[in-house]
PDB file of N, CA and C in Angstrom:
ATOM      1  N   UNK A   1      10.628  14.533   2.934  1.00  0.00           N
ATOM      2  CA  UNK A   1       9.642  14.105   1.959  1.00  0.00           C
ATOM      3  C   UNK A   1       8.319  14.793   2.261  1.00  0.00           C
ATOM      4  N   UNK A   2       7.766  15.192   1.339  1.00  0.00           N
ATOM      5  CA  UNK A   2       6.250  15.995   1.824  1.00  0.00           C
ATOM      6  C   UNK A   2       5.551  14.937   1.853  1.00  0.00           C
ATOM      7  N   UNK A   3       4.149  15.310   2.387  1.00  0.00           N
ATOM      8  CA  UNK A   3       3.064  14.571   2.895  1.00  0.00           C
ATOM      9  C   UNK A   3       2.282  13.945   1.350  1.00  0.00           C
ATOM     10  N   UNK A   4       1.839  12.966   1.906  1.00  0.00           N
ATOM     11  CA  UNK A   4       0.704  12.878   0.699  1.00  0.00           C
ATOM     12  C   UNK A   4      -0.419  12.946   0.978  1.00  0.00           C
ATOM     13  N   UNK A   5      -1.410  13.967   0.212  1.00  0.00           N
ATOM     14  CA  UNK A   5      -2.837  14.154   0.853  1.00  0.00           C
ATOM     15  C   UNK A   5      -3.671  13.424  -0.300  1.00  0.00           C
ATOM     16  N   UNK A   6      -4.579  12.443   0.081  1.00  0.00           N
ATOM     17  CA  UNK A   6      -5.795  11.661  -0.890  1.00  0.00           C
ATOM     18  C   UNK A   6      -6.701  12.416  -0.600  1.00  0.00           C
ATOM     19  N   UNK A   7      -7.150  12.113  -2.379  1.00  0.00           N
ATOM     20  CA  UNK A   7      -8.705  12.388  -2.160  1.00  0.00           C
ATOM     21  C   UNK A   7      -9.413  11.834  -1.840  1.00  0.00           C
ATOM     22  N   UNK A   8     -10.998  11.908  -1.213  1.00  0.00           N
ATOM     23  CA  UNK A   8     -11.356  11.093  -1.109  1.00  0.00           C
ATOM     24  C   UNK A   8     -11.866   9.796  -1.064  1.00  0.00           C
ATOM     25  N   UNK A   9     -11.753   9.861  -2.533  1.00  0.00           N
ATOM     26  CA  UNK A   9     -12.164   8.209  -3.016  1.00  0.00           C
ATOM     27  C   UNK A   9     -10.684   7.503  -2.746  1.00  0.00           C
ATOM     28  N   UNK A  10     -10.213   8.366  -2.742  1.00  0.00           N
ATOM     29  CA  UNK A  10      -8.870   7.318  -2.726  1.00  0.00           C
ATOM     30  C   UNK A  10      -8.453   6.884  -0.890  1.00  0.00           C
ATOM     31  N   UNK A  11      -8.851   7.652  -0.045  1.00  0.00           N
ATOM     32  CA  UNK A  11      -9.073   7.490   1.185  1.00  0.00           C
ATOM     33  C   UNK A  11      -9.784   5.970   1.606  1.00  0.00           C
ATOM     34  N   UNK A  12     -11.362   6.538   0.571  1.00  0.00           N
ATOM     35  CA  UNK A  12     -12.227   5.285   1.045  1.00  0.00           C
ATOM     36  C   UNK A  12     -11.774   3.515   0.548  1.00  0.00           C
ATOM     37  N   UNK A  13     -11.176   4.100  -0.633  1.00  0.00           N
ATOM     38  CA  UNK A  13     -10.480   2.861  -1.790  1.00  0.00           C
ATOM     39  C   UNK A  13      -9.520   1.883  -0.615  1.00  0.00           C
ATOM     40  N   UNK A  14      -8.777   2.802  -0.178  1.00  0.00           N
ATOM     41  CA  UNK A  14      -7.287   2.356   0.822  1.00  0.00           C
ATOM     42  C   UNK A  14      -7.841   1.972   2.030  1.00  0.00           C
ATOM     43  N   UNK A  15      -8.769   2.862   2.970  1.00  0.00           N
ATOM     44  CA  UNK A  15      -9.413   2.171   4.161  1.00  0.00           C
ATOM     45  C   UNK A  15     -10.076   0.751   4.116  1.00  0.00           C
ATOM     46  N   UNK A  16     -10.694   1.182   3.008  1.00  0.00           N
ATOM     47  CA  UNK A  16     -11.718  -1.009   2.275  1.00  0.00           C
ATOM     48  C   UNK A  16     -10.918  -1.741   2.661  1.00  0.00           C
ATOM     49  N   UNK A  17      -9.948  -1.652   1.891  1.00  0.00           N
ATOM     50  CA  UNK A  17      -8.829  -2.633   1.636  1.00  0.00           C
ATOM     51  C   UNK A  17      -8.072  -2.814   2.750  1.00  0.00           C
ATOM     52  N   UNK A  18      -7.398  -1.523   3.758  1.00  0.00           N
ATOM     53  CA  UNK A  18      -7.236  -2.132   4.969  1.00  0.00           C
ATOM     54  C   UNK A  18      -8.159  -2.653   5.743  1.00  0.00           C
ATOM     55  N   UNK A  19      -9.802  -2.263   5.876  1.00  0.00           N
ATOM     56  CA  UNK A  19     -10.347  -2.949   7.007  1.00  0.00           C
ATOM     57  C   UNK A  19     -10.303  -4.883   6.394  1.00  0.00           C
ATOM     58  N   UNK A  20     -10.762  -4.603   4.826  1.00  0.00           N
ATOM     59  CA  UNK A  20     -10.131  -6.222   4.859  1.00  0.00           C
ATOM     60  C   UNK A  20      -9.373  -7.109   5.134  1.00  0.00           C
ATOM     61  N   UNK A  21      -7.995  -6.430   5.254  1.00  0.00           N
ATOM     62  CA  UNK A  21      -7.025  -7.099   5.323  1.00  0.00           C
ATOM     63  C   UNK A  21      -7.221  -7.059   7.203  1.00  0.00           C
ATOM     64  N   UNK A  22      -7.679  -6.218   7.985  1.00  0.00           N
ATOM     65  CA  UNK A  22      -7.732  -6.349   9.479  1.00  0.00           C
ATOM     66  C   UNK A  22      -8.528  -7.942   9.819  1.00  0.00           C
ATOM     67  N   UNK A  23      -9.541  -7.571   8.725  1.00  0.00           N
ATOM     68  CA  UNK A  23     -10.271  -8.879   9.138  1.00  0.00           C
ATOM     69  C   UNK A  23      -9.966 -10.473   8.512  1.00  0.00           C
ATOM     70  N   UNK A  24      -9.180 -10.133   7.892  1.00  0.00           N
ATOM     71  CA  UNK A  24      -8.166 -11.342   7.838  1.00  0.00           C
ATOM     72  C   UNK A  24      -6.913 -11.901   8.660  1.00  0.00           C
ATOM     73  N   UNK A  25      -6.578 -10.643   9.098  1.00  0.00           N
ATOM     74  CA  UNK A  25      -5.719 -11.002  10.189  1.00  0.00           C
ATOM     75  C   UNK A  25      -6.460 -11.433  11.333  1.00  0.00           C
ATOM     76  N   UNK A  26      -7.536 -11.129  11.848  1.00  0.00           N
ATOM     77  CA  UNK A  26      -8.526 -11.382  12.770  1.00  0.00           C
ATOM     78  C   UNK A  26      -8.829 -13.101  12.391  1.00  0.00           C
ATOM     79  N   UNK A  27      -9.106 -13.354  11.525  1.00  0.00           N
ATOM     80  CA  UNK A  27      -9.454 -14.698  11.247  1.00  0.00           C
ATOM     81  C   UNK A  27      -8.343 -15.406  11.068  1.00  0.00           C
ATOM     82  N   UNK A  28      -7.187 -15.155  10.987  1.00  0.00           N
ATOM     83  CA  UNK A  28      -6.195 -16.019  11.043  1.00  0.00           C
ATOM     84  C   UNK A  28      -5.360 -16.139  12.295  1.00  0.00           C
ATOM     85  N   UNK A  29      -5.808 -15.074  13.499  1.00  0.00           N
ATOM     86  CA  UNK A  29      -6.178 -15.411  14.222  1.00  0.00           C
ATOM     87  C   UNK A  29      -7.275 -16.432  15.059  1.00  0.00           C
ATOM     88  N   UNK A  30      -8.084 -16.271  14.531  1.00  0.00           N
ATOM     89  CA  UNK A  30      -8.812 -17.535  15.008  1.00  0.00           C
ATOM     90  C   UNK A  30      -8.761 -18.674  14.384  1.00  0.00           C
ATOM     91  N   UNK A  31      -7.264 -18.923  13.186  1.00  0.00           N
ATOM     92  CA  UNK A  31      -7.354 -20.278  12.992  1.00  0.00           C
ATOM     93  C   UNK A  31      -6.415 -20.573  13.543  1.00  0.00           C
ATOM     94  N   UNK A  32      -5.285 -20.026  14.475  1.00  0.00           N
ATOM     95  CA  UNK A  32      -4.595 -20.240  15.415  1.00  0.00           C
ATOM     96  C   UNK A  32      -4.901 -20.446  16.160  1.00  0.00           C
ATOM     97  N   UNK A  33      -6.234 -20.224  17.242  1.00  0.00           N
ATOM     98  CA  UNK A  33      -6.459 -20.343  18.515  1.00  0.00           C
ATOM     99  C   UNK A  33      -7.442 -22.198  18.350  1.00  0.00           C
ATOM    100  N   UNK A  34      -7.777 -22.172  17.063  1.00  0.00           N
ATOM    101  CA  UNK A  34      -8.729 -23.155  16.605  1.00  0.00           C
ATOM    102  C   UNK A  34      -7.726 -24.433  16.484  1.00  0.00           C
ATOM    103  N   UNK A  35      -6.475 -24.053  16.034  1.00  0.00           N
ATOM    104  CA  UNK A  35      -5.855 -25.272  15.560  1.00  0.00           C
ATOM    105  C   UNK A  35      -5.607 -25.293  14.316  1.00  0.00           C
ATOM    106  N   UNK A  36      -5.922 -24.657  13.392  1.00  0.00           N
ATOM    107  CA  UNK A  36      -5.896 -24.772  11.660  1.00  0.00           C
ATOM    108  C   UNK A  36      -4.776 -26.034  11.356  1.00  0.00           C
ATOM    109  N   UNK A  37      -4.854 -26.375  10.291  1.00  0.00           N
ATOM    110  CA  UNK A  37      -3.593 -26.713   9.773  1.00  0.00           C
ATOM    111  C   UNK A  37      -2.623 -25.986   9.298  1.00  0.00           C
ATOM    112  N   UNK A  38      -1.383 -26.490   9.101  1.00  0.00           N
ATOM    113  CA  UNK A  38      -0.441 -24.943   8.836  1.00  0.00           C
ATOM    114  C   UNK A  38      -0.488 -24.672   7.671  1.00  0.00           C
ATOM    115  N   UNK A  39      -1.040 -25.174   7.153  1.00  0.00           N
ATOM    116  CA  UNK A  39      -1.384 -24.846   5.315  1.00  0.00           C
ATOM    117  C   UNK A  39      -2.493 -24.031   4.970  1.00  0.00           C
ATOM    118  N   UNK A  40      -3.345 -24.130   5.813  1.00  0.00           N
ATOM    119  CA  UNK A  40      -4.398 -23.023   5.249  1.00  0.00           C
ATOM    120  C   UNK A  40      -3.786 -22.028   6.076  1.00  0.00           C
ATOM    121  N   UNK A  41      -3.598 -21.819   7.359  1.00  0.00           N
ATOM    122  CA  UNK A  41      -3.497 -20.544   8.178  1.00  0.00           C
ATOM    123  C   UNK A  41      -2.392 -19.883   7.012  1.00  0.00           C
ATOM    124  N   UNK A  42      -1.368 -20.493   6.239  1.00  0.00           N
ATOM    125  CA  UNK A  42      -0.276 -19.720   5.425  1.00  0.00           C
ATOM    126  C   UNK A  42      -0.899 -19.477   4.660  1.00  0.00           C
ATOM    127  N   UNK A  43      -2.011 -20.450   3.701  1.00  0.00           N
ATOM    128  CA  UNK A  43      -2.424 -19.619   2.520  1.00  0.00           C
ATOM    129  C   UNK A  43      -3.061 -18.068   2.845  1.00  0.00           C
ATOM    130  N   UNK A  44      -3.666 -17.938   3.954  1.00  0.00           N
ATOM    131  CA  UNK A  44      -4.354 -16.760   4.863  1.00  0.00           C
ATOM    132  C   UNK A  44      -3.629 -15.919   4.832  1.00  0.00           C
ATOM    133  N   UNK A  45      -2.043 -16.387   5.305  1.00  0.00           N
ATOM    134  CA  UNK A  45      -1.375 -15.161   5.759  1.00  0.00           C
ATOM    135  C   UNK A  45      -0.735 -14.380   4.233  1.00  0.00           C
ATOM    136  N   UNK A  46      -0.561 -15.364   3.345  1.00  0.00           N
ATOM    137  CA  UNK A  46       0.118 -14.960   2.129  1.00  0.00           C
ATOM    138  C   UNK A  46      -0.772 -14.180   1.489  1.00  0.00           C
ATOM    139  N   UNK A  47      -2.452 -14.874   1.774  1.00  0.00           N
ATOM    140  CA  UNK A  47      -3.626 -13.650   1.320  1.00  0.00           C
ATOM    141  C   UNK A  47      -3.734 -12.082   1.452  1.00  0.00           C
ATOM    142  N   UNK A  48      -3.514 -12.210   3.320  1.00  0.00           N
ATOM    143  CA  UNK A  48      -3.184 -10.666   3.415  1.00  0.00           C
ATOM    144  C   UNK A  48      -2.004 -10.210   3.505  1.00  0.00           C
ATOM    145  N   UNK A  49      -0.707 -10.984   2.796  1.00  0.00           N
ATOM    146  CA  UNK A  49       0.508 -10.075   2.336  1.00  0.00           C
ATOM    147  C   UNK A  49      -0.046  -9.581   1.200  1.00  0.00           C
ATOM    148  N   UNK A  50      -0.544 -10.415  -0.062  1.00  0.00           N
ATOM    149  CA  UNK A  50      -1.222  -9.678  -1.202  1.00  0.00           C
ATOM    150  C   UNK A  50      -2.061  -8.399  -0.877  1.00  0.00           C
ATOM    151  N   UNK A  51      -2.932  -8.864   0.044  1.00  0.00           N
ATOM    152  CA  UNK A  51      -3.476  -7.222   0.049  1.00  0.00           C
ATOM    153  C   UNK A  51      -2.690  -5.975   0.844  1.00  0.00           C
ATOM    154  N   UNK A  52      -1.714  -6.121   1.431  1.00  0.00           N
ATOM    155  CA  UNK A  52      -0.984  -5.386   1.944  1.00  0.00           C
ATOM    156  C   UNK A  52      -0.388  -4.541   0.827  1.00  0.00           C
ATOM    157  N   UNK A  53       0.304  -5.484   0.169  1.00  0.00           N
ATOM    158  CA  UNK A  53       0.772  -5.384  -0.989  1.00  0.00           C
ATOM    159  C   UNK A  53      -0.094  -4.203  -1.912  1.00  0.00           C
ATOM    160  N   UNK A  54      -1.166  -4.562  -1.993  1.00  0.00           N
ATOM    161  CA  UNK A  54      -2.251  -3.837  -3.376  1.00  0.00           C
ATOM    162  C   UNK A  54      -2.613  -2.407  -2.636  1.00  0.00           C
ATOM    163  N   UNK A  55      -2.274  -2.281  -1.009  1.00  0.00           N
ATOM    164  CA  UNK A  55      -2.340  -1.215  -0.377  1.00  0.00           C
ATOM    165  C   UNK A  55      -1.505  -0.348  -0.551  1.00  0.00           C
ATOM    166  N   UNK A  56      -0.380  -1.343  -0.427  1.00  0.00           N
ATOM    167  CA  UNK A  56       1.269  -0.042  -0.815  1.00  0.00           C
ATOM    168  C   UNK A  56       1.069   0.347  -2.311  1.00  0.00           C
ATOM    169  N   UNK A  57       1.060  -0.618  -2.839  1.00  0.00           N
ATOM    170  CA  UNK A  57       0.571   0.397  -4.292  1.00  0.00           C
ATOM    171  C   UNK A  57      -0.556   1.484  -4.743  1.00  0.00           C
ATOM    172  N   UNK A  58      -1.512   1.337  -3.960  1.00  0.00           N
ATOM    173  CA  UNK A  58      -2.133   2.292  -4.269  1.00  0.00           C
ATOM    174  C   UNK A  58      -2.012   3.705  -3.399  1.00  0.00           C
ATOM    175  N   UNK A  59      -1.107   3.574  -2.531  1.00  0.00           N
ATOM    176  CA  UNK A  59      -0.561   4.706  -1.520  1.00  0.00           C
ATOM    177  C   UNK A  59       0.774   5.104  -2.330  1.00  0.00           C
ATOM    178  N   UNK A  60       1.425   4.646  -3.217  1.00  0.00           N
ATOM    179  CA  UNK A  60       2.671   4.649  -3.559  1.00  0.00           C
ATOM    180  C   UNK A  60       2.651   5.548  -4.950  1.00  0.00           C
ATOM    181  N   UNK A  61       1.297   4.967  -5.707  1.00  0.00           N
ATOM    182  CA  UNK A  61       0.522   5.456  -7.219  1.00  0.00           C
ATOM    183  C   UNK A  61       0.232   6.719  -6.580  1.00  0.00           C
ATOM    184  N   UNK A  62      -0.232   7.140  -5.597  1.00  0.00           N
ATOM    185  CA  UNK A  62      -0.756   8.303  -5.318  1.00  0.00           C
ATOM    186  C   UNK A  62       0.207   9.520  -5.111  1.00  0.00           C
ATOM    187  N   UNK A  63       1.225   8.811  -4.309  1.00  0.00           N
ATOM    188  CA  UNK A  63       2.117   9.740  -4.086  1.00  0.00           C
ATOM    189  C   UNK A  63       2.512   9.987  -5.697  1.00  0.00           C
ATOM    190  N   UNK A  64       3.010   9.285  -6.166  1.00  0.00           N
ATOM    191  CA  UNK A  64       4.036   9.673  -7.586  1.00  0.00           C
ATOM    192  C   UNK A  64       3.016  10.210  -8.754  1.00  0.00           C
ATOM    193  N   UNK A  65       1.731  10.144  -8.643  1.00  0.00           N
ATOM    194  CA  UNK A  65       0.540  10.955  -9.421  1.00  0.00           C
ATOM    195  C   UNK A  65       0.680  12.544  -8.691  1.00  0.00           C
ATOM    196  N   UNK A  66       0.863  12.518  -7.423  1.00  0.00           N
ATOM    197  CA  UNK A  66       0.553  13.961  -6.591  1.00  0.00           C
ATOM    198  C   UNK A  66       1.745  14.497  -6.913  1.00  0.00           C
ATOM    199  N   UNK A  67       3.182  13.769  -6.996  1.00  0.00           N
ATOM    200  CA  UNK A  67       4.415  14.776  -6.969  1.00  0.00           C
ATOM    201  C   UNK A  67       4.161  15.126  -8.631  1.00  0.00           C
ATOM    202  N   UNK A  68       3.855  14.556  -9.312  1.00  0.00           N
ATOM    203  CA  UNK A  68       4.526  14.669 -10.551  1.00  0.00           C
ATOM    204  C   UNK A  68       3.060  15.665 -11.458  1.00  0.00           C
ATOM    205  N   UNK A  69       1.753  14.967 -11.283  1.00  0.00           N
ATOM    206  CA  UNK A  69       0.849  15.819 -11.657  1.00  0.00           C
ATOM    207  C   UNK A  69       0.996  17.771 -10.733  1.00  0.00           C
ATOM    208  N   UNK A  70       1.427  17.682 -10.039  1.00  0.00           N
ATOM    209  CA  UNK A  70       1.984  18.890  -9.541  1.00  0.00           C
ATOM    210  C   UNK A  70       2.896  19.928  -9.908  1.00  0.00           C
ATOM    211  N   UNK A  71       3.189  19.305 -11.653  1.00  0.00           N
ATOM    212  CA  UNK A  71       4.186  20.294 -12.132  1.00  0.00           C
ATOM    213  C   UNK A  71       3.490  20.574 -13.337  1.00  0.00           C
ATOM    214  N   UNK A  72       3.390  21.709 -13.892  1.00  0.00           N
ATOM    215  CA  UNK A  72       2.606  21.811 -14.950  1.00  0.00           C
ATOM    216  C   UNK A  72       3.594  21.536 -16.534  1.00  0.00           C
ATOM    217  N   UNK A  73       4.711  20.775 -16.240  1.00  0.00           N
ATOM    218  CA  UNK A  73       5.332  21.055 -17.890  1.00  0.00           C
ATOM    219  C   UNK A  73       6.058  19.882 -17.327  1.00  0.00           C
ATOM    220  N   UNK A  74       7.032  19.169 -17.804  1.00  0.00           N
ATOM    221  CA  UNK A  74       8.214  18.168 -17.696  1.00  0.00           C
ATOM    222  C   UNK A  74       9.295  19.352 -17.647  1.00  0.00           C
ATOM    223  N   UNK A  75       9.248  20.271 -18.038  1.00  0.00           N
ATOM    224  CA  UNK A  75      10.644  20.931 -17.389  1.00  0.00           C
ATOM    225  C   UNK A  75      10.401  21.367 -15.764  1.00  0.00           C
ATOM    226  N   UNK A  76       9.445  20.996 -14.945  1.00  0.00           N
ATOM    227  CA  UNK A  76       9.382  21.475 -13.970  1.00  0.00           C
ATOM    228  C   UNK A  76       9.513  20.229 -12.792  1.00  0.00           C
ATOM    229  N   UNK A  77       9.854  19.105 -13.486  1.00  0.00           N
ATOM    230  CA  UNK A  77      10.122  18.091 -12.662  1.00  0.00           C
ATOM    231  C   UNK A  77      12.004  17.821 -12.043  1.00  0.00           C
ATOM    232  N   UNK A  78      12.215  18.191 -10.904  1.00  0.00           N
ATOM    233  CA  UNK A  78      12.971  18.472 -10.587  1.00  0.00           C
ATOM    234  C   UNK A  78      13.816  17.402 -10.419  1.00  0.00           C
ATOM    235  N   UNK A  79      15.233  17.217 -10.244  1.00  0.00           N
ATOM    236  CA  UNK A  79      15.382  15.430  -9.478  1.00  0.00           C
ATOM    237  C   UNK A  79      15.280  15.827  -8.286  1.00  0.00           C
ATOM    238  N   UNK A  80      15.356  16.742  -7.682  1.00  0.00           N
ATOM    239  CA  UNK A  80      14.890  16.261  -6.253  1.00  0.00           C
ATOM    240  C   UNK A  80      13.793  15.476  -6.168  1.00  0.00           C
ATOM    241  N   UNK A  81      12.820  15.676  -6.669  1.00  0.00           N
ATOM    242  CA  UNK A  81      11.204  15.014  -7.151  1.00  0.00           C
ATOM    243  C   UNK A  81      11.692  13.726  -7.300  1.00  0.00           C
ATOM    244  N   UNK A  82      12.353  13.411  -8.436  1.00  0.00           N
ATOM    245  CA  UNK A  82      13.058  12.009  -9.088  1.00  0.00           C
ATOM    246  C   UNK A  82      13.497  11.305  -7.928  1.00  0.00           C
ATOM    247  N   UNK A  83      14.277  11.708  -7.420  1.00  0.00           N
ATOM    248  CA  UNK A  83      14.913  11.204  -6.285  1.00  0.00           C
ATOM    249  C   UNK A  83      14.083  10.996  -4.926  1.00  0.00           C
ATOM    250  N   UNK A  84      13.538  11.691  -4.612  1.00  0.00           N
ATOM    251  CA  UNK A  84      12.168  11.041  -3.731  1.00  0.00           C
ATOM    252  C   UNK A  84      11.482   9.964  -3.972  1.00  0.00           C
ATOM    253  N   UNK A  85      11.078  10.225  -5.607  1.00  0.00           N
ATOM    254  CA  UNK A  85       9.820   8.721  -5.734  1.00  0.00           C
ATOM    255  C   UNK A  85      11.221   7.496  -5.654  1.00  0.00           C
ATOM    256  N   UNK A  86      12.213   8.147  -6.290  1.00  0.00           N
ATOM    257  CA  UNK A  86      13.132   6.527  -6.459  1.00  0.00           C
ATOM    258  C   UNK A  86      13.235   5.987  -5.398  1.00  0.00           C
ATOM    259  N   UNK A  87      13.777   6.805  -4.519  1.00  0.00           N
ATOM    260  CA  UNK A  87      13.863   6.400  -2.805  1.00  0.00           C
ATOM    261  C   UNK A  87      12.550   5.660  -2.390  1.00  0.00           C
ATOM    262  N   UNK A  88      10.873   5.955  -2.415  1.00  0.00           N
ATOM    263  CA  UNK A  88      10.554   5.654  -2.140  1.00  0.00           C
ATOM    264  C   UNK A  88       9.945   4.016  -2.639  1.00  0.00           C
ATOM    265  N   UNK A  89      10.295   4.293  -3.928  1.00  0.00           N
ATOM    266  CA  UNK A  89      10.117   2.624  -4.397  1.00  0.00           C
ATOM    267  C   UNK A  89      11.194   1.792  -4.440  1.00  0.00           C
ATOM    268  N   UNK A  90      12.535   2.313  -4.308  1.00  0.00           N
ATOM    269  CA  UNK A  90      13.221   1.159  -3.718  1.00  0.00           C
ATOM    270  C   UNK A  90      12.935   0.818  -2.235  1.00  0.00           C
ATOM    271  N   UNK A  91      12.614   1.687  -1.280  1.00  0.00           N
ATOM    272  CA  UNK A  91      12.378   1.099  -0.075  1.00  0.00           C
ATOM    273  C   UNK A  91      11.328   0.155  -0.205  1.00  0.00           C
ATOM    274  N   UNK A  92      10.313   0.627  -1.321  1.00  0.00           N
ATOM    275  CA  UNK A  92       9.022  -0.604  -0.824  1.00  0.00           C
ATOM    276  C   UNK A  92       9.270  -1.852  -1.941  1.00  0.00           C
ATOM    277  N   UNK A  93      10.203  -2.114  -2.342  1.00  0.00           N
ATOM    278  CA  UNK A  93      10.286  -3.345  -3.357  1.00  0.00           C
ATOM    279  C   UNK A  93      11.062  -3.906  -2.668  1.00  0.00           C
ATOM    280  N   UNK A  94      12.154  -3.615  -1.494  1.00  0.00           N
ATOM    281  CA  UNK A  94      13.131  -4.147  -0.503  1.00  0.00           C
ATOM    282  C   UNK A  94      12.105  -5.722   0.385  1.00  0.00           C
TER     283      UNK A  94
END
């Protein structure tokens, strides 16, 4: 599979969103060490599956914008191409 290279905004877009989600894991850490109840610490954790989530998609949008904006016609979309993005979104919907 080739690499995917972002541009920059899309770098800074994806880093945001992970340092958020770091600092949610950080704090749900400290509602473990605190005692939380197990109901908020889950709503927490289900918080940053969502943003995990909104991460893979926008790493996932990028790739399949980069393979596919990379061909200048629809006859130049290969299935090998096809078959990469499929592969890669069935792995991440698993």
């Amino acid at each position: 599979m080739n690499n995917s290279y972002f541009s920059q905004l899309e770098k800074i877009k994806i880093l945001s969103r992970l340092k958020r989600v770091e600092g949610q894991i950080r704090g749900i850490q400290g509602m473990i060490i605190e005692e939380r109840p197990c109901s908020d610490i889950m709503v927490q954790i289900s918080a940053a599956k969502s943003a995990l989530t909104q991460v893979s998609k926008l790493i996932l949008e990028n790739h399949v914008n980069s393979r596919f904006n990379s061909s200048t016609s629809s006859d130049d979309i290969s299935q090998v191409m096809i078959t990469e993005v499929m592969e890669l979104i069935l792995k991440f919907i698993r």
